[in-house]
C-alpha atoms as a PDB file:
ATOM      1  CA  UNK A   1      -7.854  15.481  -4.070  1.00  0.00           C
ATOM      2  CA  UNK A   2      -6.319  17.243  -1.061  1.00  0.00           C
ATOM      3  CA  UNK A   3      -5.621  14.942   2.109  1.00  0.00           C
ATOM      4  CA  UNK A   4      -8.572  15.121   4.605  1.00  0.00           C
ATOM      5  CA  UNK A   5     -10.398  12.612   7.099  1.00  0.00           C
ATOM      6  CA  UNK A   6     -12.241  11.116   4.043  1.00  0.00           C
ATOM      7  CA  UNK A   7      -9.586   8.870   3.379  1.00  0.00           C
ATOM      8  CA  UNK A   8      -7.726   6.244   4.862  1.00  0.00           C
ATOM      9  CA  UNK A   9      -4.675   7.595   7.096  1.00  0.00           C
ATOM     10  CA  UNK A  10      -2.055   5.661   5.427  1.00  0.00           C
ATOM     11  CA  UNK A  11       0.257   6.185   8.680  1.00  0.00           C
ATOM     12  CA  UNK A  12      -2.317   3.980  10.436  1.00  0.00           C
ATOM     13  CA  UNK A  13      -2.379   1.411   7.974  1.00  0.00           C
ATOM     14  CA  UNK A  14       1.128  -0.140   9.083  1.00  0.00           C
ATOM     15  CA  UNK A  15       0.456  -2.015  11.943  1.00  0.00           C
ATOM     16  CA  UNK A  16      -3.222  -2.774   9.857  1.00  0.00           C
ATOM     17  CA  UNK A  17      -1.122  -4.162   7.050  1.00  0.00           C
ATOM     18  CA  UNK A  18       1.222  -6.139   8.798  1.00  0.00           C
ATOM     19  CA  UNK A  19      -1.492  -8.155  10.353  1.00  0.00           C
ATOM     20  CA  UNK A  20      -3.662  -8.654   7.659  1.00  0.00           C
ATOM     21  CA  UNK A  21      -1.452  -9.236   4.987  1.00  0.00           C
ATOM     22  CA  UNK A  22      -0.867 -12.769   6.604  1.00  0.00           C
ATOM     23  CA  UNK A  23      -4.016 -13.801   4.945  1.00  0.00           C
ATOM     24  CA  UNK A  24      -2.838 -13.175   1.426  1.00  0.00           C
ATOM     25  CA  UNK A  25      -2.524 -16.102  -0.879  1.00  0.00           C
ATOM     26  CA  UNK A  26       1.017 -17.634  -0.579  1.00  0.00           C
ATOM     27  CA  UNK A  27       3.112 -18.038  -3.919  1.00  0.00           C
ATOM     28  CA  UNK A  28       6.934 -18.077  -4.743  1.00  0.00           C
ATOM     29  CA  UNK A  29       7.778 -14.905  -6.633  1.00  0.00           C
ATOM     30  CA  UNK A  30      10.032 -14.666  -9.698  1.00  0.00           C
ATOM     31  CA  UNK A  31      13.950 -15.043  -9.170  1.00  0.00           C
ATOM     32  CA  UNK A  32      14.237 -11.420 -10.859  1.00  0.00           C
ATOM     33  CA  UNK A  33      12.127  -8.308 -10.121  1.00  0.00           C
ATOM     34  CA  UNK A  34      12.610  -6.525 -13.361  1.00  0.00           C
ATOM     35  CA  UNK A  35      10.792  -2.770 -13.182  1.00  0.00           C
ATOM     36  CA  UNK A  36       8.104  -2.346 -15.336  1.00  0.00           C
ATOM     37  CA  UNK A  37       5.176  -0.601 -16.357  1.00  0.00           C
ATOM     38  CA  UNK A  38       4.989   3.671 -16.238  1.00  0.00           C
ATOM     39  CA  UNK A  39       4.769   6.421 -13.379  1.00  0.00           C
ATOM     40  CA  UNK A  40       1.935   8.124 -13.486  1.00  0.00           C
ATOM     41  CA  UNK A  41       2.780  11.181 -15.872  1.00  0.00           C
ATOM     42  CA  UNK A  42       3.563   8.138 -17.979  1.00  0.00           C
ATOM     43  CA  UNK A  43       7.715   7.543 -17.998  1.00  0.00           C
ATOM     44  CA  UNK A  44       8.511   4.558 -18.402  1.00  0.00           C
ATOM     45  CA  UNK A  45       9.313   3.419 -15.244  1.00  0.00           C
ATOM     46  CA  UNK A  46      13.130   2.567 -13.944  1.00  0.00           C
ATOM     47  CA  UNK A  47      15.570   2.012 -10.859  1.00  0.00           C
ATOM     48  CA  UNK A  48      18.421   0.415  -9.921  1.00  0.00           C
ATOM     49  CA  UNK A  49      18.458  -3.768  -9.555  1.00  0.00           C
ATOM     50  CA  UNK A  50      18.380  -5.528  -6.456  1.00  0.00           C
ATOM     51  CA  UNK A  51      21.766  -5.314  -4.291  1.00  0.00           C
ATOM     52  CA  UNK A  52      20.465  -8.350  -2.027  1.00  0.00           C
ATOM     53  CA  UNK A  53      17.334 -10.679  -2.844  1.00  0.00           C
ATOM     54  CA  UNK A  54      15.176 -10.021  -4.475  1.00  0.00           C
ATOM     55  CA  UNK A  55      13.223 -11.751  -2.006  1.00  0.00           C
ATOM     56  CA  UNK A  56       9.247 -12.283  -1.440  1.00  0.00           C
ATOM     57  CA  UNK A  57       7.474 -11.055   1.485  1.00  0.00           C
ATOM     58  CA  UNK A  58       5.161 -13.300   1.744  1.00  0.00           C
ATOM     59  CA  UNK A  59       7.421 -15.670   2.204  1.00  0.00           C
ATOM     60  CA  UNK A  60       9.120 -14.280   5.239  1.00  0.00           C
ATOM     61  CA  UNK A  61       8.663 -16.600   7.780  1.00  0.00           C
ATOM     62  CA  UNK A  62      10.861 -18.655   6.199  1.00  0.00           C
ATOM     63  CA  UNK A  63      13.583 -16.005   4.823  1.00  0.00           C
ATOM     64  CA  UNK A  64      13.309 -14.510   8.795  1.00  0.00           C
ATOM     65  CA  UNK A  65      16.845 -14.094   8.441  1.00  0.00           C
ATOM     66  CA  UNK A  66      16.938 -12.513   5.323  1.00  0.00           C
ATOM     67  CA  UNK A  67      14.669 -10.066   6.471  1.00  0.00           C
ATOM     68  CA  UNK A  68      16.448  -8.960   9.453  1.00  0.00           C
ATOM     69  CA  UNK A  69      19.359  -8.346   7.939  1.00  0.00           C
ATOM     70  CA  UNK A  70      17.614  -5.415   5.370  1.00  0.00           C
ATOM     71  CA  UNK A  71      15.184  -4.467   8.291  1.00  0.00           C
ATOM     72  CA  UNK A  72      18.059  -4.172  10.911  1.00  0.00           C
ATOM     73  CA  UNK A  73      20.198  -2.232   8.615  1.00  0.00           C
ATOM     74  CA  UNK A  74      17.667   0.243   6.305  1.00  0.00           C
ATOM     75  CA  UNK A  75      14.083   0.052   7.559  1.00  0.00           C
ATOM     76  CA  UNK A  76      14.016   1.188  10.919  1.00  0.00           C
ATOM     77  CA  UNK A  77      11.699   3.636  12.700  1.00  0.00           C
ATOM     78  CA  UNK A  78      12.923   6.542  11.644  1.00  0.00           C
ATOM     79  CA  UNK A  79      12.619   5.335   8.147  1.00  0.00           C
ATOM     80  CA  UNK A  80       9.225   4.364   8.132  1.00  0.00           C
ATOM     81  CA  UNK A  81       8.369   7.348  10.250  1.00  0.00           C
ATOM     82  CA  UNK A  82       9.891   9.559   7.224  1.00  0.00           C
ATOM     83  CA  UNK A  83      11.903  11.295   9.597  1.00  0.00           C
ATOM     84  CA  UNK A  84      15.832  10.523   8.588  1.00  0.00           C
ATOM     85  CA  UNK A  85      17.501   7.434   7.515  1.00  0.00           C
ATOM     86  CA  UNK A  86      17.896   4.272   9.467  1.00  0.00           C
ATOM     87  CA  UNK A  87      20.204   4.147  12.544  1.00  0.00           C
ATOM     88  CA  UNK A  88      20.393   7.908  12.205  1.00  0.00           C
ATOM     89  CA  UNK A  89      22.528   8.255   8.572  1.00  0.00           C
ATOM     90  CA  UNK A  90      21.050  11.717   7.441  1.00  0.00           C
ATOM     91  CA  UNK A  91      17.725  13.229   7.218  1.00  0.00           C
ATOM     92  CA  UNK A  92      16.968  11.084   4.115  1.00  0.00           C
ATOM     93  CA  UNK A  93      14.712   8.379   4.581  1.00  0.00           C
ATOM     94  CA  UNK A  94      14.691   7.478   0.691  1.00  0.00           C
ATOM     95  CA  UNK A  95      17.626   5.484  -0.145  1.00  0.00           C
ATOM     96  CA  UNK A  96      17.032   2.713   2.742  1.00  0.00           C
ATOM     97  CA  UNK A  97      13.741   2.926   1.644  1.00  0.00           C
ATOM     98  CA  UNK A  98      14.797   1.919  -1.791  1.00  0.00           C
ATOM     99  CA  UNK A  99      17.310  -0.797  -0.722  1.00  0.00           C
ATOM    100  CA  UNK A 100      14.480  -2.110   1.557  1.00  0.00           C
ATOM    101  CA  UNK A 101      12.055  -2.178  -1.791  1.00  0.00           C
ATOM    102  CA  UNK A 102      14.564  -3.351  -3.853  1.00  0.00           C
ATOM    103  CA  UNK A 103      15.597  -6.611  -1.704  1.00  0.00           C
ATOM    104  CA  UNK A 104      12.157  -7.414  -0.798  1.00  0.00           C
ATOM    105  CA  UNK A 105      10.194  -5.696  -3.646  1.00  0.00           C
ATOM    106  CA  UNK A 106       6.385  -6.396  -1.733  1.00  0.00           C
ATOM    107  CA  UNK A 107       7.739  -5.159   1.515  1.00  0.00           C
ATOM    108  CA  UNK A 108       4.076  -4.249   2.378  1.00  0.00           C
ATOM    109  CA  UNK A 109       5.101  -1.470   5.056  1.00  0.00           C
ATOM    110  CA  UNK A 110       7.933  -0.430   3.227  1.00  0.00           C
ATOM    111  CA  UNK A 111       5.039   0.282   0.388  1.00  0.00           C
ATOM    112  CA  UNK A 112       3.442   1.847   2.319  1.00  0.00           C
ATOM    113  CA  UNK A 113       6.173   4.258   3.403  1.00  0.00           C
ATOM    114  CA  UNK A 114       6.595   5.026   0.177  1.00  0.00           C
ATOM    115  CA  UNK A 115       3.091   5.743  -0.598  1.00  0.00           C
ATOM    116  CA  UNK A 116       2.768   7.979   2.034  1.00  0.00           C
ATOM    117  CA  UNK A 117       6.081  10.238   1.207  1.00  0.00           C
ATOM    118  CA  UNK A 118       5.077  10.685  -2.423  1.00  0.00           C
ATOM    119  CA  UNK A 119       1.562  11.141  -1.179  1.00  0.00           C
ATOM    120  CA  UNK A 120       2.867  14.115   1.173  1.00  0.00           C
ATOM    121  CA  UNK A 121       6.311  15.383  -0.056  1.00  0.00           C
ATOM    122  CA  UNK A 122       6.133  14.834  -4.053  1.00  0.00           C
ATOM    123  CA  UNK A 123       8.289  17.546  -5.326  1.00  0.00           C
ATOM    124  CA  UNK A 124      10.945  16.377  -2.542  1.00  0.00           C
ATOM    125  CA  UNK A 125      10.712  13.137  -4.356  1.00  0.00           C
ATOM    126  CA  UNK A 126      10.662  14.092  -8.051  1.00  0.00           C
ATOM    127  CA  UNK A 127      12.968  16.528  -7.635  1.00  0.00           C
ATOM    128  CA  UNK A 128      16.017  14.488  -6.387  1.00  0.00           C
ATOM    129  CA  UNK A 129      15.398  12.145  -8.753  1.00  0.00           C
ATOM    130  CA  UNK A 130      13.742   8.905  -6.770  1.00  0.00           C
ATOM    131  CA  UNK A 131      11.735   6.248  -8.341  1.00  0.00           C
ATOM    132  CA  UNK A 132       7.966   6.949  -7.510  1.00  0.00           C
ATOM    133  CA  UNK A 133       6.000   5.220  -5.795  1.00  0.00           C
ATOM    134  CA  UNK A 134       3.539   3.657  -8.397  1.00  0.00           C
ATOM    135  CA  UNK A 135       7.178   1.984  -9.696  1.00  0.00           C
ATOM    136  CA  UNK A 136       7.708  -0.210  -6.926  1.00  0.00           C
ATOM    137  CA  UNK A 137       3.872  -1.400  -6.732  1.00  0.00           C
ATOM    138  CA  UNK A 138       4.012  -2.238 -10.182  1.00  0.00           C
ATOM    139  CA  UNK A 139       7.813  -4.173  -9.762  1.00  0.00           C
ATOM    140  CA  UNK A 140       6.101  -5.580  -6.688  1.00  0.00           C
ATOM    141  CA  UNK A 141       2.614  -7.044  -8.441  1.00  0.00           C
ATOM    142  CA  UNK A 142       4.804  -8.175 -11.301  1.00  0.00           C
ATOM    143  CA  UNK A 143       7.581  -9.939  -8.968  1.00  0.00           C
ATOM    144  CA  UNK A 144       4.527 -11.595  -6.962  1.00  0.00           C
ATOM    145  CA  UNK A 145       1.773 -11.372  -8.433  1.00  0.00           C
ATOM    146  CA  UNK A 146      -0.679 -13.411  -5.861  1.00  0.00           C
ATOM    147  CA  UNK A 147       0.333 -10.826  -3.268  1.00  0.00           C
ATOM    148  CA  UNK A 148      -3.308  -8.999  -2.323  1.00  0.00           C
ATOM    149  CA  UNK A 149      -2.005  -6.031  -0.514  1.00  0.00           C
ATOM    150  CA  UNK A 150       0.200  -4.953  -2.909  1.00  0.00           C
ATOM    151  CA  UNK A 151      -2.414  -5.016  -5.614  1.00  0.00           C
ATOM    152  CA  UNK A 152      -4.864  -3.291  -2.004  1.00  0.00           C
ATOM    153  CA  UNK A 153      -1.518  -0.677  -1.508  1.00  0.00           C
ATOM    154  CA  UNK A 154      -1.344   0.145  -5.607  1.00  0.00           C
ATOM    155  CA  UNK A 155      -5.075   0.733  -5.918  1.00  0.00           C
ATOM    156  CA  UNK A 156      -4.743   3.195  -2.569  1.00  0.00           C
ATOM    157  CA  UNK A 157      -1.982   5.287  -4.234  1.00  0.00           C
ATOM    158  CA  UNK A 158      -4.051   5.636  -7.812  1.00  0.00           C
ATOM    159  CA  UNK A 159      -7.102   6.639  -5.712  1.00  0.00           C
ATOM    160  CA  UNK A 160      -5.323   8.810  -3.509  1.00  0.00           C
ATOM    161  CA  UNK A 161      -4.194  10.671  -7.356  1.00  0.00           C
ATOM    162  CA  UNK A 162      -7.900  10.444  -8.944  1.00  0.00           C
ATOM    163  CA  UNK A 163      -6.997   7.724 -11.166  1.00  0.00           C
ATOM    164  CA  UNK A 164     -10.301   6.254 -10.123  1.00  0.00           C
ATOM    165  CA  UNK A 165     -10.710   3.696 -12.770  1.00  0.00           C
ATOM    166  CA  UNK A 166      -7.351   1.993 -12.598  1.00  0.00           C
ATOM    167  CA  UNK A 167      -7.944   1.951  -8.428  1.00  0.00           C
ATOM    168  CA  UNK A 168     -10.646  -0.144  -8.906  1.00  0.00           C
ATOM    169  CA  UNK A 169      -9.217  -2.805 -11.312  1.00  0.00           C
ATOM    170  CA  UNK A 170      -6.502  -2.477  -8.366  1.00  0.00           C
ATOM    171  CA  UNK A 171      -8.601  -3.251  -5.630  1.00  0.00           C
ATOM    172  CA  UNK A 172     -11.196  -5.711  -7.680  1.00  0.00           C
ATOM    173  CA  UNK A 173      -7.685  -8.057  -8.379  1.00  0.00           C
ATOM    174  CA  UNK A 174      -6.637  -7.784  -4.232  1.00  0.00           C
ATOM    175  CA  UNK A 175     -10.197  -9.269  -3.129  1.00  0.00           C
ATOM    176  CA  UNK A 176     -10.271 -11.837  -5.920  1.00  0.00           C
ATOM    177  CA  UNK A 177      -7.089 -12.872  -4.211  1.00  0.00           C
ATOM    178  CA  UNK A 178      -8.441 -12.306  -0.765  1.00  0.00           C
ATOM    179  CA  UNK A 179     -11.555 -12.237  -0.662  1.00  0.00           C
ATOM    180  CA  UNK A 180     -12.397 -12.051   2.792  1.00  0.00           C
ATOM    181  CA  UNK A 181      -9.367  -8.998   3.814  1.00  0.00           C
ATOM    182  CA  UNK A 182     -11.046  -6.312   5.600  1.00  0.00           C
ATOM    183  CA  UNK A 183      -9.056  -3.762   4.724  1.00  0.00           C
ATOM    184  CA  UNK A 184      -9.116  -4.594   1.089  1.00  0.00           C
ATOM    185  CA  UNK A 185     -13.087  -4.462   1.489  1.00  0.00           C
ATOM    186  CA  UNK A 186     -12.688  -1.439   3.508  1.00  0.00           C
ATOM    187  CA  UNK A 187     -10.323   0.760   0.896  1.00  0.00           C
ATOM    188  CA  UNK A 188     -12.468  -0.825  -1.759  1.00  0.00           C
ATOM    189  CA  UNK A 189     -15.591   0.474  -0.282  1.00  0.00           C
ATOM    190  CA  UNK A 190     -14.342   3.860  -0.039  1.00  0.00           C
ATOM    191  CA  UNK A 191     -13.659   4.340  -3.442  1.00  0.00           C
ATOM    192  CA  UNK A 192     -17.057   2.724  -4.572  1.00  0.00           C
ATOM    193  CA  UNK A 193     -18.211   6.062  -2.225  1.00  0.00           C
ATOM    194  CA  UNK A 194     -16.383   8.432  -4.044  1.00  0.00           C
ATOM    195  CA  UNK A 195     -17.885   7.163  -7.588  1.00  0.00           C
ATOM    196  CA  UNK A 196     -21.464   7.108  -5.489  1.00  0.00           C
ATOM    197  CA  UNK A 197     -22.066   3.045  -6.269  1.00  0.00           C
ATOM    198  CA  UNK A 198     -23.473   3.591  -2.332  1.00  0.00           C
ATOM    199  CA  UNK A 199     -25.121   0.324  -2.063  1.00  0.00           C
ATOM    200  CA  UNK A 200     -21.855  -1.836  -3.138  1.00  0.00           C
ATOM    201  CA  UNK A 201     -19.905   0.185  -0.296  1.00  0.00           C
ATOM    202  CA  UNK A 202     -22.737  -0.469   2.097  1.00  0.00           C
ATOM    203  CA  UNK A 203     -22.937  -3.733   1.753  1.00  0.00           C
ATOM    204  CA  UNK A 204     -18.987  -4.245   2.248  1.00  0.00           C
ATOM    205  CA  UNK A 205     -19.514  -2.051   5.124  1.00  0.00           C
ATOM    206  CA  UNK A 206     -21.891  -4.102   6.680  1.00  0.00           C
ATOM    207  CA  UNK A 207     -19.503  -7.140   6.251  1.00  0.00           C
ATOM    208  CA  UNK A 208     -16.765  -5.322   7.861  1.00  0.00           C
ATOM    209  CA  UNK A 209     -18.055  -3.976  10.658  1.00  0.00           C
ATOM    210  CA  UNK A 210     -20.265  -6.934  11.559  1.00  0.00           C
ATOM    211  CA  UNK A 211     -16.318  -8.413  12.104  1.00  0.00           C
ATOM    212  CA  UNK A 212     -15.315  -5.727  14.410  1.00  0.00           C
ATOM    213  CA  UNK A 213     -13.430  -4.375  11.989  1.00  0.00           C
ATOM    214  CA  UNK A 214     -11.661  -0.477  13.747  1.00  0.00           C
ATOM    215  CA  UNK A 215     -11.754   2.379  11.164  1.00  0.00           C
ATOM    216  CA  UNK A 216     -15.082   4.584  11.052  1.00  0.00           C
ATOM    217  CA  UNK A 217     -13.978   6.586   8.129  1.00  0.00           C
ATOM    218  CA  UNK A 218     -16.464   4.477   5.616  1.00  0.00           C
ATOM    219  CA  UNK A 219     -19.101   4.653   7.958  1.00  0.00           C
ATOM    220  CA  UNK A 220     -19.317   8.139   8.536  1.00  0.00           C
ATOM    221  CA  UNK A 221     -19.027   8.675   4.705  1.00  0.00           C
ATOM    222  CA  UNK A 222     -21.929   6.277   3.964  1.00  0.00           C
ATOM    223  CA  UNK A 223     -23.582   8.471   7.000  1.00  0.00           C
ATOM    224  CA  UNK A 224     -22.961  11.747   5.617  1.00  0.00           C
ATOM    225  CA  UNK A 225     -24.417  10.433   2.074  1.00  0.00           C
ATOM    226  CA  UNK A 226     -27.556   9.021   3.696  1.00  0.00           C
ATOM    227  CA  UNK A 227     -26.887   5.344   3.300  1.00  0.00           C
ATOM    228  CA  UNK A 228     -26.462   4.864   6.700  1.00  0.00           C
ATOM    229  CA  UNK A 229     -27.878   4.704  10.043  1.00  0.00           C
ATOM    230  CA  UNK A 230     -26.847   8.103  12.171  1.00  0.00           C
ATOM    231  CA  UNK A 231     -26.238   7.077  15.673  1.00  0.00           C
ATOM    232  CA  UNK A 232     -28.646   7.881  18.247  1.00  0.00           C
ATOM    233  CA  UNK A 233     -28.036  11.274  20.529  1.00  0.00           C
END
């Protein structure tokens, strides 16, 4: 699926993310974040263990301290920006992307920066070797698994790839967890567009947008398809 206005900018979705993730369902992770599961031309799936932490980030109110030591010294904004490494060590954001992931494995913008540089450099990824993307979502719903956005982010990357299917067992397990999320209902709904269940997305749409909620992606799909009212010249 090439990357067009259909789709959720994922470079928006940071500042999105970091507010709404707030509402997810609070849990203690696991002590260890083990990797697990398989990338997506199914190898198994494999990186190096956590230097610091592993920590959860949903608990990081309290482990504020914790956090600004790995954020202060590997996720800056040239890392989540994709354009070098933090505090201006090479042109690479990758490895302080990794540390980042690997102390806090549900770093939810951190997941998202990953997302988006396998989404839009993949052979720079593959080819030096770096764990994909769908690796640290699955270490990241295994280390804590009550976490709704990563289950939200995970579901975005498999949709983003046509893996249609498992995006929707994705995003069906991140609103059973929070229900009420907009932009779970509102990445949700624009997958239920792509496999045409129009009157599902609709009615999340409605929900959404009776809330205020900002991005007019969905409804201008649901326009274009006809299950929507066109606004008025």
């Amino acid at each position: 699926m090439p990357l067009n206005n259909r789709h959720l900018k994922l470079s928006f979705l940071a500042s999105l993310i970091t507010m709404l993730s707030l509402t997810s369902q609070h849990t203690l992770a696991s002590n260890e974040a083990p990797w697990v599961g398989d990338t997506l031309t199914g190898a198994p799936c494999i990186g190096r263990p956590s230097g610091y932490g592993p920590y959860d980030y949903l608990q990081r109110n309290r482990l504020a301290k914790n956090l600004r030591l790995v954020e202060g010294a590997h996720f800056d904004r040239n890392v989540e920006a994709l354009t070098g490494g933090a505090k201006g060590k090479g042109k690479d954001p990758i490895p302080d992307l990794d540390y980042t992931l690997r102390a806090f494995p549900n770093h939810h913008r951190a997941l998202n920066t990953i997302i988006r540089h396998d989404l839009t450099k993949p052979k720079e990824s593959y080819n030096k070797g770096a764990t994909p993307a769908e690796c640290y979502l699955q270490r990241a719903i295994n280390f804590s698994p009550k976490d709704a956005i990563s289950y939200m982010l995970y579901g975005i990357l498999l949709h983003r790839t046509n893996n249609y299917v498992d995006a929707l067992m994705q995003y069906d397990t991140a609103k059973t967890l929070a229900p009420e999320n907009g932009q779970i209902l509102y990445n949700l709904s624009l997958l239920l567009v792509d496999l045409e269940r129009y009157e599902e997305a609709r009615s999340y749409a409605k929900k959404i947008y009776a809330r205020g909620f900002p991005l007019q992606g969905l409804k201008k799909q649901l326009q274009s398809a006809g299950y929507w009212d066109k606004p008025q010249k």
